[in-house]
N, C-alpha and C. Protein backbone atom coordinates (compact mmCIF):
# COMPACT_ATOMS: atom_id res chain seq x y z
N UNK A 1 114.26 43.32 115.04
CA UNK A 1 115.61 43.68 114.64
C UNK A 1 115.77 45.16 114.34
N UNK A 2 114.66 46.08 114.04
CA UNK A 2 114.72 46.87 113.07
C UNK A 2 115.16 48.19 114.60
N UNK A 3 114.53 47.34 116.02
CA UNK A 3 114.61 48.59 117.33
C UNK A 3 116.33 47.95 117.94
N UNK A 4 116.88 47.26 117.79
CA UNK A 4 118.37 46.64 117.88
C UNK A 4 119.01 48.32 117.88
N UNK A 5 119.19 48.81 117.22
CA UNK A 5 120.52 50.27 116.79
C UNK A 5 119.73 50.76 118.21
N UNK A 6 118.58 51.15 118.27
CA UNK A 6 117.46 52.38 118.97
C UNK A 6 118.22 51.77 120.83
N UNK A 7 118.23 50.60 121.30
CA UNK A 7 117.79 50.05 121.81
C UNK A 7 119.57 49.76 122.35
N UNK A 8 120.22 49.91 121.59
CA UNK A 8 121.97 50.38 122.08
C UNK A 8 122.20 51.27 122.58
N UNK A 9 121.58 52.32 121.29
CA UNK A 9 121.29 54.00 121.95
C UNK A 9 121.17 53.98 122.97
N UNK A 10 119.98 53.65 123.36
CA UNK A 10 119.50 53.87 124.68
C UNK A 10 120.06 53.35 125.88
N UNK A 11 120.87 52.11 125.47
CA UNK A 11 121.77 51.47 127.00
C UNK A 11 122.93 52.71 127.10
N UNK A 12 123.87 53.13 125.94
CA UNK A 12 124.96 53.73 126.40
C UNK A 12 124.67 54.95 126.57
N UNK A 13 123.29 55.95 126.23
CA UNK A 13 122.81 56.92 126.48
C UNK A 13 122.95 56.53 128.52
N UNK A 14 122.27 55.67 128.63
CA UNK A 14 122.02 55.92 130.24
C UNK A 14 123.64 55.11 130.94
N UNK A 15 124.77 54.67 130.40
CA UNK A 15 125.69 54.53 130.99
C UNK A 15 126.42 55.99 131.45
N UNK A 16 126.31 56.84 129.71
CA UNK A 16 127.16 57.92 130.16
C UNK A 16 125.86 58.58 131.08
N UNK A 17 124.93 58.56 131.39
CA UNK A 17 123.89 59.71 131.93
C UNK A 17 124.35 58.84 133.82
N UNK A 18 124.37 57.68 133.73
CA UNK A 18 125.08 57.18 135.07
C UNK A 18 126.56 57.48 135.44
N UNK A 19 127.15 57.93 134.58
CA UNK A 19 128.65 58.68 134.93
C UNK A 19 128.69 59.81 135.24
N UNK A 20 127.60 60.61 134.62
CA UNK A 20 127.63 62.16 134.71
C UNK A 20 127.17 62.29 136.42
N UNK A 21 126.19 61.08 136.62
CA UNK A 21 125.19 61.78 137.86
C UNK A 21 126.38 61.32 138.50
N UNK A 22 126.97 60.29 138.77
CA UNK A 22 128.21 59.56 139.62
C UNK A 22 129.19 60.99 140.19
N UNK A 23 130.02 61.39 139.32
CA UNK A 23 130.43 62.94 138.78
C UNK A 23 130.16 63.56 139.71
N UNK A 24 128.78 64.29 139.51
CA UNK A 24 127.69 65.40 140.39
C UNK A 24 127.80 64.78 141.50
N UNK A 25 127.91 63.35 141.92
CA UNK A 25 127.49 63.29 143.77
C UNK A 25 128.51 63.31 143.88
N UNK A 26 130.05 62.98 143.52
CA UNK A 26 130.67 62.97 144.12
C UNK A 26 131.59 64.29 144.60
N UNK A 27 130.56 65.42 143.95
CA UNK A 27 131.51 66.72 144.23
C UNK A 27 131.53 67.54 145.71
N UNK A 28 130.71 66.95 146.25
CA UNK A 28 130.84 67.20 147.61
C UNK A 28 132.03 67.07 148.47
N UNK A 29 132.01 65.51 148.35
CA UNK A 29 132.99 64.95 148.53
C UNK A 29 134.53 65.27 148.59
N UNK A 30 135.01 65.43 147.66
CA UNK A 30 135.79 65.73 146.33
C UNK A 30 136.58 67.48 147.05
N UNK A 31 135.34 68.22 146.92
CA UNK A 31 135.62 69.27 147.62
C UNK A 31 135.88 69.41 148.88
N UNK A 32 135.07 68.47 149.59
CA UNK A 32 135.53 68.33 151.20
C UNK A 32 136.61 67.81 151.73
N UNK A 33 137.02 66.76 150.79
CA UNK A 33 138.60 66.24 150.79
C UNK A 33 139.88 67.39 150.53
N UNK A 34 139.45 68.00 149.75
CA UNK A 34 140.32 69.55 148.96
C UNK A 34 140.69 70.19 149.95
N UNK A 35 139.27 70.57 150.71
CA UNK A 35 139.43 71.42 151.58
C UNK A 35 140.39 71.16 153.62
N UNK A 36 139.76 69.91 153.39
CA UNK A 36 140.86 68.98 154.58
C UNK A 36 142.32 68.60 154.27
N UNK A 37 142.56 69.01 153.10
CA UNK A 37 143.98 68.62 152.63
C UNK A 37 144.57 69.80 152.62
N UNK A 38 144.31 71.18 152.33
CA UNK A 38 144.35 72.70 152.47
C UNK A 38 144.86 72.68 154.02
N UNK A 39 144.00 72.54 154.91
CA UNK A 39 144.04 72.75 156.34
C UNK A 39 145.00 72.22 156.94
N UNK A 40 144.86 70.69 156.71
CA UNK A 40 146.86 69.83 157.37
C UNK A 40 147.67 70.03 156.36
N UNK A 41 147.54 71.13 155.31
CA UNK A 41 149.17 71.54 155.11
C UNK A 41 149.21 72.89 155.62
N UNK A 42 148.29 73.98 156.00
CA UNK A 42 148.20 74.89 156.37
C UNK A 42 148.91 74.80 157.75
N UNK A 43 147.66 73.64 158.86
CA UNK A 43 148.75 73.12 159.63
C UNK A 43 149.94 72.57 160.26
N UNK A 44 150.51 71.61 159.41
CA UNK A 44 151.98 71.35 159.50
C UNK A 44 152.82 71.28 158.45
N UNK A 45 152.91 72.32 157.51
CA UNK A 45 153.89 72.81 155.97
C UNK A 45 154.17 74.38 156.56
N UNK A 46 154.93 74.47 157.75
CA UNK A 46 154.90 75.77 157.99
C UNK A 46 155.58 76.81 157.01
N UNK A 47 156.50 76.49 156.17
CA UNK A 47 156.63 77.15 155.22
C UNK A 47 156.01 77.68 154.31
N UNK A 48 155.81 78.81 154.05
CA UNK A 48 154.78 79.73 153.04
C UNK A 48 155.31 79.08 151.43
N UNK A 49 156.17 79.11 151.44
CA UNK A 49 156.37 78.79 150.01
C UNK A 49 156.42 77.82 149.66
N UNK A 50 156.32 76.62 150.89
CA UNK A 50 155.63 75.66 150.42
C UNK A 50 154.28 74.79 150.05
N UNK A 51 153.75 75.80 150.38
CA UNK A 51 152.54 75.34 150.47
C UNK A 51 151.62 74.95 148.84
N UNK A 52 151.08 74.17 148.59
CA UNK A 52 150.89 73.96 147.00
C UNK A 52 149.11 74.19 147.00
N UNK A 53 148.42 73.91 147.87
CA UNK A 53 147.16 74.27 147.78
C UNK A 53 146.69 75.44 147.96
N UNK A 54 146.10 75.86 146.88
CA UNK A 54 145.77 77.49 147.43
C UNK A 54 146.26 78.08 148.08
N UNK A 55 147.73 78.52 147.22
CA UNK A 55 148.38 79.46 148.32
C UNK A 55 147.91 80.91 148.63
N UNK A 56 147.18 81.63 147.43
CA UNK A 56 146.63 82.74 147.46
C UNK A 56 145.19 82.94 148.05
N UNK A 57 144.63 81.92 148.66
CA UNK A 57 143.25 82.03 149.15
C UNK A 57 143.67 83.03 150.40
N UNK A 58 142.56 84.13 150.65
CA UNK A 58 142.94 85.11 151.93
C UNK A 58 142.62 84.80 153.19
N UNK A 59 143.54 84.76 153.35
CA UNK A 59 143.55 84.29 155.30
C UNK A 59 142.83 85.22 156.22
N UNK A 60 142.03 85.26 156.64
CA UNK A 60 141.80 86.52 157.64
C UNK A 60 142.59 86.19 158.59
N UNK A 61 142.89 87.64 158.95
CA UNK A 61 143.82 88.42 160.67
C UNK A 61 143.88 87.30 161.52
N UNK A 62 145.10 86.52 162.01
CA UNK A 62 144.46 85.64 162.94
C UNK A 62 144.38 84.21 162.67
N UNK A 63 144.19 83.83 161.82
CA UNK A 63 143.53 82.23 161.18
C UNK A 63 144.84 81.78 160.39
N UNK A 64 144.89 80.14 160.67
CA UNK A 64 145.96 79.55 159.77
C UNK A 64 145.55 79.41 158.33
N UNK A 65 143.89 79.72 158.15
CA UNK A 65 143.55 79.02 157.10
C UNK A 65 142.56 79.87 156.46
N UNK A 66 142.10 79.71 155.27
CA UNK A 66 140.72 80.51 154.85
C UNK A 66 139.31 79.48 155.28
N UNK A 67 138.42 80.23 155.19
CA UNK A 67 137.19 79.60 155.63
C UNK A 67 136.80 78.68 154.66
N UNK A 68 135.97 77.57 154.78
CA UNK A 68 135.38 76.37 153.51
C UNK A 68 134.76 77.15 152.49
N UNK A 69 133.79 78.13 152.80
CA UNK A 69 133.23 78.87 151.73
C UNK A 69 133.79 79.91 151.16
N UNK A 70 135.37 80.34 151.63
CA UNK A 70 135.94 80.94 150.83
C UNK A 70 136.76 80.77 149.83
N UNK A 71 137.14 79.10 150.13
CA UNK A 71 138.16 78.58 149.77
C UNK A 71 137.53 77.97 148.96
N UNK A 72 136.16 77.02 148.84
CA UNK A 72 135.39 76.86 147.97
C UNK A 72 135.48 77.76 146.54
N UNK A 73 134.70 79.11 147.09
CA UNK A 73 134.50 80.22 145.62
C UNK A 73 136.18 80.10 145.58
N UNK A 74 137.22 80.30 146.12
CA UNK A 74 138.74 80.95 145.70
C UNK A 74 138.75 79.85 144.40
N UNK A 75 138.65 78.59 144.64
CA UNK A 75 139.14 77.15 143.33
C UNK A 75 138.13 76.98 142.58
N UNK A 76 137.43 77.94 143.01
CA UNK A 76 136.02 76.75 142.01
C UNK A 76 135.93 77.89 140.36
N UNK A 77 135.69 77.11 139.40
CA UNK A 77 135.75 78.08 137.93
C UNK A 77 134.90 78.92 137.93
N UNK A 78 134.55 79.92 137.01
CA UNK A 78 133.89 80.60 136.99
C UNK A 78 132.38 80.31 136.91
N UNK A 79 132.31 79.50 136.05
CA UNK A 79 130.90 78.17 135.44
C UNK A 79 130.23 77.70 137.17
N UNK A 80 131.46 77.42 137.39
CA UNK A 80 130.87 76.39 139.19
C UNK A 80 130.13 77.68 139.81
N UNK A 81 130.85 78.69 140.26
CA UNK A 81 130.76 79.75 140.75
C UNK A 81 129.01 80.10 140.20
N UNK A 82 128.69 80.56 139.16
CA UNK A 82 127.23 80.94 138.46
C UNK A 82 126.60 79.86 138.62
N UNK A 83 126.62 78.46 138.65
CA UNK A 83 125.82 77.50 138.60
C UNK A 83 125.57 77.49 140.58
N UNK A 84 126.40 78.28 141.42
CA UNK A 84 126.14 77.65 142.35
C UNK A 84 125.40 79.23 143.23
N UNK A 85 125.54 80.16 142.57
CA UNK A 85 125.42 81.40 143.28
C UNK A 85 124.04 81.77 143.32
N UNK A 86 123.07 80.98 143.12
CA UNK A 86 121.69 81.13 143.55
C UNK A 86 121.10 80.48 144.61
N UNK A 87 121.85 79.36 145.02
CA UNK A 87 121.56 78.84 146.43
C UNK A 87 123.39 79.03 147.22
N UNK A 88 123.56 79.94 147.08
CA UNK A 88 125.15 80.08 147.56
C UNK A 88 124.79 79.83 149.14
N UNK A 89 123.66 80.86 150.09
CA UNK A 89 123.35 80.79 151.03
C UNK A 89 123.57 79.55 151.96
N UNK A 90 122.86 78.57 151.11
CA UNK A 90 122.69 77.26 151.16
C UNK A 90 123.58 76.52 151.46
N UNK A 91 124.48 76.47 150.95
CA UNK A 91 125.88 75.49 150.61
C UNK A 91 126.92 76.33 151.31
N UNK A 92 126.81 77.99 152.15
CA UNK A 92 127.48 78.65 153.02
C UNK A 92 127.52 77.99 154.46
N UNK A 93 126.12 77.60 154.44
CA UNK A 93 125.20 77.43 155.43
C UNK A 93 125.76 75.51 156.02
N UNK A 94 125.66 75.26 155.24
CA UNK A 94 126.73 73.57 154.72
C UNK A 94 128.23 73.68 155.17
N UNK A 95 129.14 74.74 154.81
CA UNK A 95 130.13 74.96 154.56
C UNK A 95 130.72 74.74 156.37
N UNK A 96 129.78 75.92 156.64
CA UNK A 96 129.94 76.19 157.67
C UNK A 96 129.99 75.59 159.13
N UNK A 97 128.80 74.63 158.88
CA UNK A 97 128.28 73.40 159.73
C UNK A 97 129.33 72.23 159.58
N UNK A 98 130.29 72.13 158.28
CA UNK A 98 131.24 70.65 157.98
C UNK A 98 132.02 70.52 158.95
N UNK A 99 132.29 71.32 159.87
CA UNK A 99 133.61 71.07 160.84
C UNK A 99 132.99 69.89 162.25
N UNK A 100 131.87 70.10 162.16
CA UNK A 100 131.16 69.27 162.98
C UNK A 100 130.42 68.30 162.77
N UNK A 101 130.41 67.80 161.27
CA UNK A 101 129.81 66.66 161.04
C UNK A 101 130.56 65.68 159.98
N UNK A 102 130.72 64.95 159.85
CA UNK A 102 131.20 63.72 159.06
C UNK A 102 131.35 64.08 157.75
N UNK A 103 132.40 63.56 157.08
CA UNK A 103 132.33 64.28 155.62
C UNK A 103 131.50 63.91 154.93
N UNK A 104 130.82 62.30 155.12
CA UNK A 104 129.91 61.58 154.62
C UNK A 104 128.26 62.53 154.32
N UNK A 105 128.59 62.91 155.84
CA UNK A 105 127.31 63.82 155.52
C UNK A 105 127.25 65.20 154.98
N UNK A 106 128.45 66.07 155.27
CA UNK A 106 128.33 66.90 154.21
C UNK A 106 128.42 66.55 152.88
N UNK A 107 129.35 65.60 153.11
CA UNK A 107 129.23 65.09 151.23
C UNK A 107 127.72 65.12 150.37
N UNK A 108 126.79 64.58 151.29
CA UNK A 108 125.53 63.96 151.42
C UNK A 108 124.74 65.53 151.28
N UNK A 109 124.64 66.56 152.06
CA UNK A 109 123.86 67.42 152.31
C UNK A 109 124.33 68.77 150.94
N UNK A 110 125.69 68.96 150.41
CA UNK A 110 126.14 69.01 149.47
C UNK A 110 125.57 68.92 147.84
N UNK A 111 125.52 67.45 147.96
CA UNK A 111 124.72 66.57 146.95
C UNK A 111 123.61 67.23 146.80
N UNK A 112 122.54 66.69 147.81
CA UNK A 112 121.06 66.66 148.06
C UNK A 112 121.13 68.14 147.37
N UNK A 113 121.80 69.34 147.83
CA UNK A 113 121.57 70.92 147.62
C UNK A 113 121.75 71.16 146.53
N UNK A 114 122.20 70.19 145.55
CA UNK A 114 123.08 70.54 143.91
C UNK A 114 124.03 71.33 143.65
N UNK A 115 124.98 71.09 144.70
CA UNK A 115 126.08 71.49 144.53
C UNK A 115 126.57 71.27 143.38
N UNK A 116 127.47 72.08 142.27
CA UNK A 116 128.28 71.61 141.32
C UNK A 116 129.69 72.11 141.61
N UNK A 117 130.63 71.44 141.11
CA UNK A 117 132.11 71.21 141.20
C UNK A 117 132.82 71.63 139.95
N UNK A 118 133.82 72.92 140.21
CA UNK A 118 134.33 73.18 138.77
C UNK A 118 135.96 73.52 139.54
N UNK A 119 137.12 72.68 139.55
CA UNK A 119 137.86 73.61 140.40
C UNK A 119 138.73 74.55 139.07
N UNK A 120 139.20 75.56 139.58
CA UNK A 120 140.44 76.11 138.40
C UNK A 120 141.81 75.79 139.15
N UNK A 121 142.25 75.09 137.92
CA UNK A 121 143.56 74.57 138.41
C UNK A 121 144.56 75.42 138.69
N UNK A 122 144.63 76.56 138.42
CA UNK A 122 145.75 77.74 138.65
C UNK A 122 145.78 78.25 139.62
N UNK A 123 144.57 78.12 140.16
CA UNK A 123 143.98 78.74 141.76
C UNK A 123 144.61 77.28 142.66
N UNK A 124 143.82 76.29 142.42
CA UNK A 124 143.54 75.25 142.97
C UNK A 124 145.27 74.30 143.79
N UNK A 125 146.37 74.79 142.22
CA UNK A 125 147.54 74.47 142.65
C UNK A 125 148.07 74.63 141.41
N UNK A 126 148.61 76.21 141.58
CA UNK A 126 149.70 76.51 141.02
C UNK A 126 151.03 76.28 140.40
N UNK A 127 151.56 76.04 141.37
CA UNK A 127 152.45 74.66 141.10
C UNK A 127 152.56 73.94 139.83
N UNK A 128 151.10 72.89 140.14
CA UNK A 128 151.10 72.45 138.50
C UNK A 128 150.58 72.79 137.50
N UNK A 129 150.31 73.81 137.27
CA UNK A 129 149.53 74.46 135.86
C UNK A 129 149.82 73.90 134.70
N UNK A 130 150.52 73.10 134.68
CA UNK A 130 150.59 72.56 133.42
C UNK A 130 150.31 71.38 133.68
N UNK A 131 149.63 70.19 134.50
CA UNK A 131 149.38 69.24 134.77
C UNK A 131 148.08 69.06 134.55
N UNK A 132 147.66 68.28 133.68
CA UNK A 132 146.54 67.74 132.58
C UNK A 132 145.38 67.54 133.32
N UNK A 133 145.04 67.64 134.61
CA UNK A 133 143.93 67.18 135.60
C UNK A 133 144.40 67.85 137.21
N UNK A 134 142.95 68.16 137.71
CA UNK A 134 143.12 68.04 138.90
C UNK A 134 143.48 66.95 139.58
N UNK A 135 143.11 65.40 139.05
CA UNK A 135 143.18 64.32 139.55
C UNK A 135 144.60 63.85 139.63
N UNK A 136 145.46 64.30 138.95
CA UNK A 136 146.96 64.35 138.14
C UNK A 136 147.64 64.71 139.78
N UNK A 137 146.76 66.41 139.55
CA UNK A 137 147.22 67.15 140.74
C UNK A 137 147.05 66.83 142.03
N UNK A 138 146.21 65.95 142.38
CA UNK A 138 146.31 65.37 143.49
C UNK A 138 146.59 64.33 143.96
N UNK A 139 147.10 63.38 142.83
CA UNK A 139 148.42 62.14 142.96
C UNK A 139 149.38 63.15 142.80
N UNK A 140 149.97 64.05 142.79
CA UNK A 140 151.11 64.45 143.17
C UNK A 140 151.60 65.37 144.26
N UNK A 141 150.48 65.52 144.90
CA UNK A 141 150.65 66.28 146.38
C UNK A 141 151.37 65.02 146.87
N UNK A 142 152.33 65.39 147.56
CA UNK A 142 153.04 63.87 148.38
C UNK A 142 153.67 64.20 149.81
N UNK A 143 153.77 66.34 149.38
CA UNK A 143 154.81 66.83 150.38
C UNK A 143 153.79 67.41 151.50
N UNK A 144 152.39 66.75 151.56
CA UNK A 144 151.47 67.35 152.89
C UNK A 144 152.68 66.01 153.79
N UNK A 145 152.01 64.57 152.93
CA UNK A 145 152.30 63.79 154.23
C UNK A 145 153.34 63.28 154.40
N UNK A 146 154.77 63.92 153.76
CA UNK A 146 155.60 63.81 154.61
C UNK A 146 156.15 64.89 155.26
N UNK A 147 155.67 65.72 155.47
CA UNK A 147 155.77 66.91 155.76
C UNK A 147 155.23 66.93 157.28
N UNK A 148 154.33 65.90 157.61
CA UNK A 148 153.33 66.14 158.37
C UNK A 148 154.23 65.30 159.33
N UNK A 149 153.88 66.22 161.35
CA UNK A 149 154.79 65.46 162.22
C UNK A 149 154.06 64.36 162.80
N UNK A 150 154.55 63.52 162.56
CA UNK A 150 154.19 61.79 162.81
C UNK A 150 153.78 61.71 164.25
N UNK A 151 154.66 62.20 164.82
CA UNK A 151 154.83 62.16 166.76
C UNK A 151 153.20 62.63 166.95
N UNK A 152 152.64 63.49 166.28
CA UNK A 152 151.39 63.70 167.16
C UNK A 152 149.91 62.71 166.57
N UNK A 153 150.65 61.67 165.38
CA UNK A 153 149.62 61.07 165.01
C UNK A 153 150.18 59.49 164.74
N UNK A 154 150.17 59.17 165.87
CA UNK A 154 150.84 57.66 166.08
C UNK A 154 150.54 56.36 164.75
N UNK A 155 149.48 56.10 164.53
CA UNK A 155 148.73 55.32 163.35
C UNK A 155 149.23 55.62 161.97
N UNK A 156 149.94 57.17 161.72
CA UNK A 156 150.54 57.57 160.47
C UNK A 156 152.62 57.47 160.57
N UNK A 157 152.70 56.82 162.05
CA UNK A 157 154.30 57.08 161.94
C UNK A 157 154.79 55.52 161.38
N UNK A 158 153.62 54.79 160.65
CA UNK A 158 154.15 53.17 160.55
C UNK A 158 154.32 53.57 159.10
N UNK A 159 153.70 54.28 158.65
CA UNK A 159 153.72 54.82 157.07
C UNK A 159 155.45 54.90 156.65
């Protein structure tokens, strides 16, 4: 009876230590979704001022969009940024390669590299700066997909 208290500890010690790691893998992810949601409004929100995702990330000469690893450092906090800038190479190197492989697996290759995830919401979407979560902020993006022209994506015009 006397290891009963010790022995609680220790279950909800490793529930939250199973939420945290949950968290960490899923920032790959998370970010790779960010960054595909950036791009089809870049692509069909032709309006500049409408645009709610990173509107200030820099476009180079030419491009509808900023690059993954720029757009990455543009949202990510300052904390993410230092935790990630010793294997930055690494996760450039990732960044770069995602257009050609499954998100699953960058999600995956991401992970494996220890990627960490910090976005800043002011960067991230302006717009809502006063909205309590990124997660907030991204149940309320609504104007990518209707925004988006149906005619060239048959499976989304039943929506």
């Amino acid at each position: 009876m006397k290891r009963l208290p010790f022995l609680i500890l220790y279950i909800l010690f490793q529930l939250l230590a199973g939420t945290v790691e949950a968290l960490n893998g899923a920032a790959g992810a998370e970010t790779t979704f960010l960054y595909q949601a950036y791009v089809l409004e870049r692509a069909h929100v032709t309006d500049e001022k409408c645009h709610l995702i990173a509107p200030k990330c820099p476009v180079p000469a030419g491009k509808t969009a900023c690059s993954f690893a720029n757009f990455v450092k543009y949202i990510s906090t300052e904390s993410a940024r230092e935790q990630n800038e010793p294997r930055w190479s690494l996760f450039k190197t990732i960044f770069d390669n995602a257009g050609d492989k499954p998100l699953i697996d960058t999600s995956k290759d991401l992970r494996e590299a220890g990627f960490h995830a910090g976005y800043d919401q002011a960067r991230l979407c302006p717009k809502e700066k006063d909205s309590p979560s990124v997660s907030v902020t991204i149940r309320g993006m609504r104007g990518i997909a209707t925004a988006t022209k149906k005619n060239q994506y048959p499976d989304q015009s039943k929506k």
